[in-house]
PDB file of N, CA and C in Angstrom:
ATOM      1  N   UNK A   1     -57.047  38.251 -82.931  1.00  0.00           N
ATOM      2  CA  UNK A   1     -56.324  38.410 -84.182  1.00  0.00           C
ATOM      3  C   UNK A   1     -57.128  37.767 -85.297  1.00  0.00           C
ATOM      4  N   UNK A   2     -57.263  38.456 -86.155  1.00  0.00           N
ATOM      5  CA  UNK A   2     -57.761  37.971 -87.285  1.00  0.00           C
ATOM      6  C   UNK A   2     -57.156  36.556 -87.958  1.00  0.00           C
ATOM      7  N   UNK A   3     -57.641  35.947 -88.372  1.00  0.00           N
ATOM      8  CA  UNK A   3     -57.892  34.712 -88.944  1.00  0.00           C
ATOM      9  C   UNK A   3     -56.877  33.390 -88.163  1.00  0.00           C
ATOM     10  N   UNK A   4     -56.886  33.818 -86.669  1.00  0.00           N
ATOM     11  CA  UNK A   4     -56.539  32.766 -85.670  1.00  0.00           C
ATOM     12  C   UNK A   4     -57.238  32.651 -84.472  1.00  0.00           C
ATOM     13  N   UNK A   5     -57.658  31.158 -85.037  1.00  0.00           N
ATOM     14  CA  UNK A   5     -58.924  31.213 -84.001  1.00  0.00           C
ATOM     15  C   UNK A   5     -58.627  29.492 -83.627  1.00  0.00           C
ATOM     16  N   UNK A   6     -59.400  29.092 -82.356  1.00  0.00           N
ATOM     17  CA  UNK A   6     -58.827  27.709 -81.771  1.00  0.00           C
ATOM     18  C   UNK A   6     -60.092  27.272 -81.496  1.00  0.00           C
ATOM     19  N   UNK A   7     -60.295  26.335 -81.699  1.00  0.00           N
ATOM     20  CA  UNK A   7     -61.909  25.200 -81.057  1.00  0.00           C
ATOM     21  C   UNK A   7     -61.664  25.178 -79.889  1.00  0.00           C
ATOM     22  N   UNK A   8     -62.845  24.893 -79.213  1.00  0.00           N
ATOM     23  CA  UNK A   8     -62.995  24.767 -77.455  1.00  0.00           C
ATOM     24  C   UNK A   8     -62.031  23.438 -76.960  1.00  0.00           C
ATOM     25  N   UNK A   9     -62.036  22.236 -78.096  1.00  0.00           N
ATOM     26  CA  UNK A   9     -61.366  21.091 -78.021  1.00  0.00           C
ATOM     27  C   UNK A   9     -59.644  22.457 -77.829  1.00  0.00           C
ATOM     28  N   UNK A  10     -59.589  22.453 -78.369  1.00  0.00           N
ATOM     29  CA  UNK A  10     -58.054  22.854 -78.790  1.00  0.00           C
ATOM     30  C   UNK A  10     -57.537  23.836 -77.271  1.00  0.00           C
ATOM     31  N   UNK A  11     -58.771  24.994 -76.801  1.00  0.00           N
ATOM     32  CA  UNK A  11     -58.465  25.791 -75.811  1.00  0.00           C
ATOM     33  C   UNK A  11     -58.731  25.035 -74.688  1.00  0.00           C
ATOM     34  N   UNK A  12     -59.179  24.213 -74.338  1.00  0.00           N
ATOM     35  CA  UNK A  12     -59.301  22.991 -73.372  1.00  0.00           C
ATOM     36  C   UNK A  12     -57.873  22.287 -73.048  1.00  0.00           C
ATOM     37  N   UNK A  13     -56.967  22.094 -73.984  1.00  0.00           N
ATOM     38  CA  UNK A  13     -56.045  20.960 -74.165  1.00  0.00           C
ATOM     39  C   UNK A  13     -54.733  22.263 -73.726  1.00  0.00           C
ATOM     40  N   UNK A  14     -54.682  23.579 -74.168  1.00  0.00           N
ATOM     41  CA  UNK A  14     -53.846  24.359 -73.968  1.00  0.00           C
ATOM     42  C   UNK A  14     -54.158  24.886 -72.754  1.00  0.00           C
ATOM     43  N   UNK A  15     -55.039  25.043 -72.324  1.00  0.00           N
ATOM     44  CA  UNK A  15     -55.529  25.267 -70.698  1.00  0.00           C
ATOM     45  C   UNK A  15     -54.964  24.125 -69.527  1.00  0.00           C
ATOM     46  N   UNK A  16     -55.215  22.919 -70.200  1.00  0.00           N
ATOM     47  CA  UNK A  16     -54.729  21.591 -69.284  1.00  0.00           C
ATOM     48  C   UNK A  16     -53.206  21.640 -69.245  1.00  0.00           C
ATOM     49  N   UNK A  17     -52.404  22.259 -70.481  1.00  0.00           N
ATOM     50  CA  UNK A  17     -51.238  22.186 -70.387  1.00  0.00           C
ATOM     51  C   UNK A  17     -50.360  23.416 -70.265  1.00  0.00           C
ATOM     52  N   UNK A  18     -51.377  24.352 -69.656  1.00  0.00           N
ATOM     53  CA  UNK A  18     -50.569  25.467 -69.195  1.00  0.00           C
ATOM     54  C   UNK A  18     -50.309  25.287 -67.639  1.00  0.00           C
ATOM     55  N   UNK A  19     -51.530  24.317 -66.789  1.00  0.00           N
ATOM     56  CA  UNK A  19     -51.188  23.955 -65.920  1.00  0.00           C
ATOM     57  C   UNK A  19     -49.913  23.286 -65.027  1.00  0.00           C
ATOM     58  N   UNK A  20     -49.349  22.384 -66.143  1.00  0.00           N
ATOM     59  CA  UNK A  20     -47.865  21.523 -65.886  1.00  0.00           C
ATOM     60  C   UNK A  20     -46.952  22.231 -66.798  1.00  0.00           C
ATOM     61  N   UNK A  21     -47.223  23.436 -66.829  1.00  0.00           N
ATOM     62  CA  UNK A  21     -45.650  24.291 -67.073  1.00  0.00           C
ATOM     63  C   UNK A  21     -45.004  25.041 -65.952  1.00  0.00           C
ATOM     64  N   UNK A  22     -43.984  24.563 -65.744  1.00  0.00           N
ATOM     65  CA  UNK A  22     -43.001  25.084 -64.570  1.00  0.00           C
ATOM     66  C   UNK A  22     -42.414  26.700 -64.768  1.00  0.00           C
ATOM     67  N   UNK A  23     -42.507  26.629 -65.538  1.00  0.00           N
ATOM     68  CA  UNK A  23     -41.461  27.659 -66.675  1.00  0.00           C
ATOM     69  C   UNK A  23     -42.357  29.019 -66.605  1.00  0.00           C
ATOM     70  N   UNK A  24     -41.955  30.144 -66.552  1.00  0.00           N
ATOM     71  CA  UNK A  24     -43.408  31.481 -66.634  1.00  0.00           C
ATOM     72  C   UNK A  24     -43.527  31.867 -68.224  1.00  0.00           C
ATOM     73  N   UNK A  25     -41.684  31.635 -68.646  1.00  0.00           N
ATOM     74  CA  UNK A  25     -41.629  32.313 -70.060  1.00  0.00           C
ATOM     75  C   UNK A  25     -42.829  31.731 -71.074  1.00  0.00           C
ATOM     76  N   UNK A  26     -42.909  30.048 -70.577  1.00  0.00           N
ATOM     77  CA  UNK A  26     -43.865  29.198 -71.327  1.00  0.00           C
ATOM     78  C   UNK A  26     -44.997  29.480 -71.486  1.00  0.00           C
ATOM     79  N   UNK A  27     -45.194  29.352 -69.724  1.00  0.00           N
ATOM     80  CA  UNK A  27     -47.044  29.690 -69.285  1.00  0.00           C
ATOM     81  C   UNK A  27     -47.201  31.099 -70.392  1.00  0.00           C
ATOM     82  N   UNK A  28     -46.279  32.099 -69.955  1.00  0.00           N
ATOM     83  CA  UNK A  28     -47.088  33.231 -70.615  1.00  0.00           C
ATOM     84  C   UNK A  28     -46.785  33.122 -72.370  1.00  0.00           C
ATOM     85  N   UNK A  29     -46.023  32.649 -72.899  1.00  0.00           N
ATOM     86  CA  UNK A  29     -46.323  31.892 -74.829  1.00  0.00           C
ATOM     87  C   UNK A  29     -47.768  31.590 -74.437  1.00  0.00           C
ATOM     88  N   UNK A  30     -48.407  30.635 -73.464  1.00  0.00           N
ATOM     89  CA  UNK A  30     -49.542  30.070 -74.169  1.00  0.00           C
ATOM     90  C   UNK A  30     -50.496  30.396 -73.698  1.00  0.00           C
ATOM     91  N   UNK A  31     -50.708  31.865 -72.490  1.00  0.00           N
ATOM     92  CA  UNK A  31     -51.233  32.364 -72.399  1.00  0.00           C
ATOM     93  C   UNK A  31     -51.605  33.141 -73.493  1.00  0.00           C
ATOM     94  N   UNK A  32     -50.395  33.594 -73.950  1.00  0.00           N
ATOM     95  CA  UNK A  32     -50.898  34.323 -75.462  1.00  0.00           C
ATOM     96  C   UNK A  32     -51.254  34.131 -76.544  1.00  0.00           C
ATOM     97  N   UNK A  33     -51.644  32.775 -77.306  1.00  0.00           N
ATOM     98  CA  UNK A  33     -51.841  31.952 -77.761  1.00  0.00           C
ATOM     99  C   UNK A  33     -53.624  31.546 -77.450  1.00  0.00           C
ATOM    100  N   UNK A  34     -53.667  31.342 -76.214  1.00  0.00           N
ATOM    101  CA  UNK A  34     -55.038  30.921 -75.720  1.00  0.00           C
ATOM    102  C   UNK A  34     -55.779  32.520 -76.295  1.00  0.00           C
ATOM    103  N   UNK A  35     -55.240  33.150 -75.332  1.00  0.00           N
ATOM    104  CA  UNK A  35     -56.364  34.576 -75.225  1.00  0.00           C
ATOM    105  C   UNK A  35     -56.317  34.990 -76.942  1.00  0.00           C
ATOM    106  N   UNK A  36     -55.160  35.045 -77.662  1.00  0.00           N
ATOM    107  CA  UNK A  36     -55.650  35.315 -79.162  1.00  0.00           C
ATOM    108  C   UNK A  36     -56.305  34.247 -79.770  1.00  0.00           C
ATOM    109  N   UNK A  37     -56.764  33.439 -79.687  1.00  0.00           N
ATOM    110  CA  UNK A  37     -57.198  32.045 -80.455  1.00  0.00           C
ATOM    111  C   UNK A  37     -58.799  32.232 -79.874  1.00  0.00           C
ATOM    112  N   UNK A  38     -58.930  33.205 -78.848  1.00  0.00           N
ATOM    113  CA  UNK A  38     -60.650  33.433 -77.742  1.00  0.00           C
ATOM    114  C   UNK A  38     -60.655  34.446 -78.417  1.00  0.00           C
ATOM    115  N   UNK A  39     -60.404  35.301 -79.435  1.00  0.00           N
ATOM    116  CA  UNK A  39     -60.583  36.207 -80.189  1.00  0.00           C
ATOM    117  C   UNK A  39     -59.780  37.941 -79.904  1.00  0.00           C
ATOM    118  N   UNK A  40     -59.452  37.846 -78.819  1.00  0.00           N
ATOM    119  CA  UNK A  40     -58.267  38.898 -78.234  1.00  0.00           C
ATOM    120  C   UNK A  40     -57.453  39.399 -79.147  1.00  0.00           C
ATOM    121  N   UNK A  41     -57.223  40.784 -79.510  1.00  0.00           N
ATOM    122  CA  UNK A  41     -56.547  41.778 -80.285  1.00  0.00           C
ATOM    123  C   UNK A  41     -54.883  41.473 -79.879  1.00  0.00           C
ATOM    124  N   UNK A  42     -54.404  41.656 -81.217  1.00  0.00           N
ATOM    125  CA  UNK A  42     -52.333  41.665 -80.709  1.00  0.00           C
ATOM    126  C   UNK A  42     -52.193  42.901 -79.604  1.00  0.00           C
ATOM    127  N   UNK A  43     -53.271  43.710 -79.420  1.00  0.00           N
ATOM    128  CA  UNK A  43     -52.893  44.792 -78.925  1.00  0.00           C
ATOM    129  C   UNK A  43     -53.269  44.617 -77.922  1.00  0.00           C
ATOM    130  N   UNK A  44     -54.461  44.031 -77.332  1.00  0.00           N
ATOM    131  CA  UNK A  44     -54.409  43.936 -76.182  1.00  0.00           C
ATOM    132  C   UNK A  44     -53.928  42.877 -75.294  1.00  0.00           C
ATOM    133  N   UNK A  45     -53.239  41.420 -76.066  1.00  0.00           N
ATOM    134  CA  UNK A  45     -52.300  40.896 -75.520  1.00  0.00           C
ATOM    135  C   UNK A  45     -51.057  41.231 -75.237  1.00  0.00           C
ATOM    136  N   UNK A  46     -50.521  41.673 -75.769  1.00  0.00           N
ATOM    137  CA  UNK A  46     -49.954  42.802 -76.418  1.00  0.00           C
ATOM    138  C   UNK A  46     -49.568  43.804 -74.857  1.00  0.00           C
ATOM    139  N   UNK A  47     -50.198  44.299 -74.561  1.00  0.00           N
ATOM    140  CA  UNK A  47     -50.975  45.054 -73.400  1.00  0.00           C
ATOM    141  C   UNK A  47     -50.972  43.819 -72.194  1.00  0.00           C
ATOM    142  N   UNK A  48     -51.098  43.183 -71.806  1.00  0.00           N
ATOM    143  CA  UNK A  48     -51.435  42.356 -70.725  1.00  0.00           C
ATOM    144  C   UNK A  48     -50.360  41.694 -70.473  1.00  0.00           C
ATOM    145  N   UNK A  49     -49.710  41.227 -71.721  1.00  0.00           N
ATOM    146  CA  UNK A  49     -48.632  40.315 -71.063  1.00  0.00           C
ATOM    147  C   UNK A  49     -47.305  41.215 -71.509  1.00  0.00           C
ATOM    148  N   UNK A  50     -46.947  42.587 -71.451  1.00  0.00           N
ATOM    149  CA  UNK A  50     -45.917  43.653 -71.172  1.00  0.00           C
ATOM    150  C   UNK A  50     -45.337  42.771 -72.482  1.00  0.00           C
ATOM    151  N   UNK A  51     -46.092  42.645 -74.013  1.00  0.00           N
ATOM    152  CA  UNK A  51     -44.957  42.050 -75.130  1.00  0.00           C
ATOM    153  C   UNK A  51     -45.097  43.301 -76.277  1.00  0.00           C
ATOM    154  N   UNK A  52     -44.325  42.793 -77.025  1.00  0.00           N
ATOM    155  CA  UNK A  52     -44.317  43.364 -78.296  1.00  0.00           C
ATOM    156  C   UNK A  52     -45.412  42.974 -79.062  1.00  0.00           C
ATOM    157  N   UNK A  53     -45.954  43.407 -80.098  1.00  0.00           N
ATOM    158  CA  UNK A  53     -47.122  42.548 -81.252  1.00  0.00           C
ATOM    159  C   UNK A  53     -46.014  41.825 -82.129  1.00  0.00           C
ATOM    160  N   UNK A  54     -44.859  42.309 -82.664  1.00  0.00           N
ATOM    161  CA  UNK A  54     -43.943  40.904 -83.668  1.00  0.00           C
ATOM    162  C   UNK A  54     -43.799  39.786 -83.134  1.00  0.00           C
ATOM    163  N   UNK A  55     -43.256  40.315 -80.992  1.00  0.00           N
ATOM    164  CA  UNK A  55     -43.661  38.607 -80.718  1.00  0.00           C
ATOM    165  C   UNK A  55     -44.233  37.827 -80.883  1.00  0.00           C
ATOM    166  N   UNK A  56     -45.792  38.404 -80.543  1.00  0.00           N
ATOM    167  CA  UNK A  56     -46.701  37.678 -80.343  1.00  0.00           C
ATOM    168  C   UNK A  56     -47.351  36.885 -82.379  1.00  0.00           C
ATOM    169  N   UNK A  57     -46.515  37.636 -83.233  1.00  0.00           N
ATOM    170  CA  UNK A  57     -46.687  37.365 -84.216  1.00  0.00           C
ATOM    171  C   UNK A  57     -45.616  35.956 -84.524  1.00  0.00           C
ATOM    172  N   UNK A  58     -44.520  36.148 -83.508  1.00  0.00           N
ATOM    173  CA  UNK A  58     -43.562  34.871 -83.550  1.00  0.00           C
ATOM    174  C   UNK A  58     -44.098  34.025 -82.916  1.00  0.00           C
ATOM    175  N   UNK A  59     -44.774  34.333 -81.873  1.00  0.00           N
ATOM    176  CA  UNK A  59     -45.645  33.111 -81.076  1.00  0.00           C
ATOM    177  C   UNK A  59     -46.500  32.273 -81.828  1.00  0.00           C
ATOM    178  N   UNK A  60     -47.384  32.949 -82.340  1.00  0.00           N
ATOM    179  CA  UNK A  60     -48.236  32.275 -83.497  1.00  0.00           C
ATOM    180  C   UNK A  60     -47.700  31.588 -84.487  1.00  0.00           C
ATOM    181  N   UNK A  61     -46.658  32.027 -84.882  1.00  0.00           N
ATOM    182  CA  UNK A  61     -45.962  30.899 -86.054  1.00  0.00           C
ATOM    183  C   UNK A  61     -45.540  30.249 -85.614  1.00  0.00           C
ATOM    184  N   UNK A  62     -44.349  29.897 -84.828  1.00  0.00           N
ATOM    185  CA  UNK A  62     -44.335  29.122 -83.986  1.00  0.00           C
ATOM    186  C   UNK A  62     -45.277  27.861 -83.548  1.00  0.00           C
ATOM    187  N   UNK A  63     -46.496  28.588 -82.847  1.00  0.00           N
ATOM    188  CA  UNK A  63     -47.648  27.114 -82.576  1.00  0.00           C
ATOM    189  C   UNK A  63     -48.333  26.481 -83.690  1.00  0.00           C
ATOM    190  N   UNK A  64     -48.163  27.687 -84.918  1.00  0.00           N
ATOM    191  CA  UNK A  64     -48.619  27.167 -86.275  1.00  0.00           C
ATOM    192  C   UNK A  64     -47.869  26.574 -86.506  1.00  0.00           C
ATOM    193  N   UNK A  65     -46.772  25.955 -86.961  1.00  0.00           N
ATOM    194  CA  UNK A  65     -45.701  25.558 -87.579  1.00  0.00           C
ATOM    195  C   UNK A  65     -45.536  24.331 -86.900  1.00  0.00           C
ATOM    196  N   UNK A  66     -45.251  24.839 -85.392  1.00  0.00           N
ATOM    197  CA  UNK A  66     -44.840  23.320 -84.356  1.00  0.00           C
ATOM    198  C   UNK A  66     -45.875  22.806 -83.442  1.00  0.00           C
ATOM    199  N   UNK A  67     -46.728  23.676 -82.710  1.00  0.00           N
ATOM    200  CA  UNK A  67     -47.598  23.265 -81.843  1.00  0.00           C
ATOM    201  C   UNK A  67     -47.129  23.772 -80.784  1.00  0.00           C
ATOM    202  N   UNK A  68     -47.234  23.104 -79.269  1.00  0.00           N
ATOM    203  CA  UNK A  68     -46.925  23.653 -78.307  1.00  0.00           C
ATOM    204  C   UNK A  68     -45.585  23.566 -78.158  1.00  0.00           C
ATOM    205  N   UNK A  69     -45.363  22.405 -78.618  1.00  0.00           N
ATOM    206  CA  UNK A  69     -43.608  22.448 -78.480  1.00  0.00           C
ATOM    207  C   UNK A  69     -42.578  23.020 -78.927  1.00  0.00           C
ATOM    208  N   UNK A  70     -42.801  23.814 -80.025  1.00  0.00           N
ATOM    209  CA  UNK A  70     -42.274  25.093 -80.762  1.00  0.00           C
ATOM    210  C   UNK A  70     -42.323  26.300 -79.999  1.00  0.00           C
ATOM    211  N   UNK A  71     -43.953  26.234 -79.872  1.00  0.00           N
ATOM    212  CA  UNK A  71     -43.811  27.518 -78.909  1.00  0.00           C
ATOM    213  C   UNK A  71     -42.997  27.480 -77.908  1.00  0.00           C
ATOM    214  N   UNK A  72     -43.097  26.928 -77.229  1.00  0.00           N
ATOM    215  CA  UNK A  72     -42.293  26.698 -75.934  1.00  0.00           C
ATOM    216  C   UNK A  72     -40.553  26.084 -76.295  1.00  0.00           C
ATOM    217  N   UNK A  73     -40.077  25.955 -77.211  1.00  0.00           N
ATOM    218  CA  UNK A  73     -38.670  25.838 -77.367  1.00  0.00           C
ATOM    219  C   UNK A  73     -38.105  26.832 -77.341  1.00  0.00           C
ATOM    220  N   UNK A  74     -37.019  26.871 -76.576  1.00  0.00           N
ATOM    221  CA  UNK A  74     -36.226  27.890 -76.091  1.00  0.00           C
ATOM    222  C   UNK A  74     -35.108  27.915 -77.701  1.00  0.00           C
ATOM    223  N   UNK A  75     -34.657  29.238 -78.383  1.00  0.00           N
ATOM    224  CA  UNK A  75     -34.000  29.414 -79.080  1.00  0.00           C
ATOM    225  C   UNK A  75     -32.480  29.983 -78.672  1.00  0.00           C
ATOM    226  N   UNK A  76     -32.276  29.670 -77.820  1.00  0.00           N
ATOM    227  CA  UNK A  76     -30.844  30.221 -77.232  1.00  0.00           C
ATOM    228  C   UNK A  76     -30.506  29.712 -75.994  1.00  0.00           C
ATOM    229  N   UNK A  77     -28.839  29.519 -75.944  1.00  0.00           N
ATOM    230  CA  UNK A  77     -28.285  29.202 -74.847  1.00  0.00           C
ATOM    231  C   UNK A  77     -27.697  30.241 -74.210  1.00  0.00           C
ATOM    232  N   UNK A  78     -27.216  30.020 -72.865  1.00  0.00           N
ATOM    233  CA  UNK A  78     -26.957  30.769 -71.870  1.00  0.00           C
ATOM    234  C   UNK A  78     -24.946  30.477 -72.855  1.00  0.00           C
ATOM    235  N   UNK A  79     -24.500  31.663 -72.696  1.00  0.00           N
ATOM    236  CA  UNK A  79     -22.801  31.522 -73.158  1.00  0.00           C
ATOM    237  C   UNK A  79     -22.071  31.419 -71.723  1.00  0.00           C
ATOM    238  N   UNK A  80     -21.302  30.741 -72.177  1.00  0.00           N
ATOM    239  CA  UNK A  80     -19.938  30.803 -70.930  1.00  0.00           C
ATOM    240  C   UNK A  80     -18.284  30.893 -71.844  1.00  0.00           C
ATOM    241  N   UNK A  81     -17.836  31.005 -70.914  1.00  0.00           N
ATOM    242  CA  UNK A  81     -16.211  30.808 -72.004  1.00  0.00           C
ATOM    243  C   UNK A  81     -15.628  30.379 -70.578  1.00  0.00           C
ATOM    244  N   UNK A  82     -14.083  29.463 -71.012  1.00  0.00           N
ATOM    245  CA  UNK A  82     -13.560  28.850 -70.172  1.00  0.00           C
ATOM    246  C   UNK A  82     -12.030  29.377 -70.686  1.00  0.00           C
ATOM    247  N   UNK A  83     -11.732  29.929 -69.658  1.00  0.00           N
ATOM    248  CA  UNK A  83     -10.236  30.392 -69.493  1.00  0.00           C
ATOM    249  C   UNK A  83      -9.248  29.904 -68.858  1.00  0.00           C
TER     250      UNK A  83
END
């Protein structure tokens, strides 16, 4: 993607911490994140990890905005109702 790009420091540190994610929804945020920041098209992430390109456009703001911990914050709860 054009004008998002990550230092080797930076893809190093998101590599180490894709390792201690339990979670797949996570791993694959920062899979997508890594591979566009290594210079990878929305389209062909896009393509690889079965997403949309707006996601992956929410993904990016997201790690822009918050870092990894944005990315990886879950925006919704599971509902229940009690009768």
């Amino acid at each position: 993607m054009k004008n998002f790009t990550l230092s080797e420091k930076e893809i190093k540190s998101l590599r180490a911490t894709h390792k201690t994610l339990k979670e797949k929804w996570a791993a694959d945020r920062l899979k997508a994140i890594i591979s566009l920041g290594n210079g990878w098209t929305l389209e062909e992430v896009a393509e690889i990890l079965l997403l949309d390109i707006e996601t992956l456009r929410n993904y990016i703001k997201a790690f822009e905005s918050g870092g990894v911990e944005a990315l990886v914050e879950r925006h919704y709860q599971r509902g229940f109702s009690i009768r």
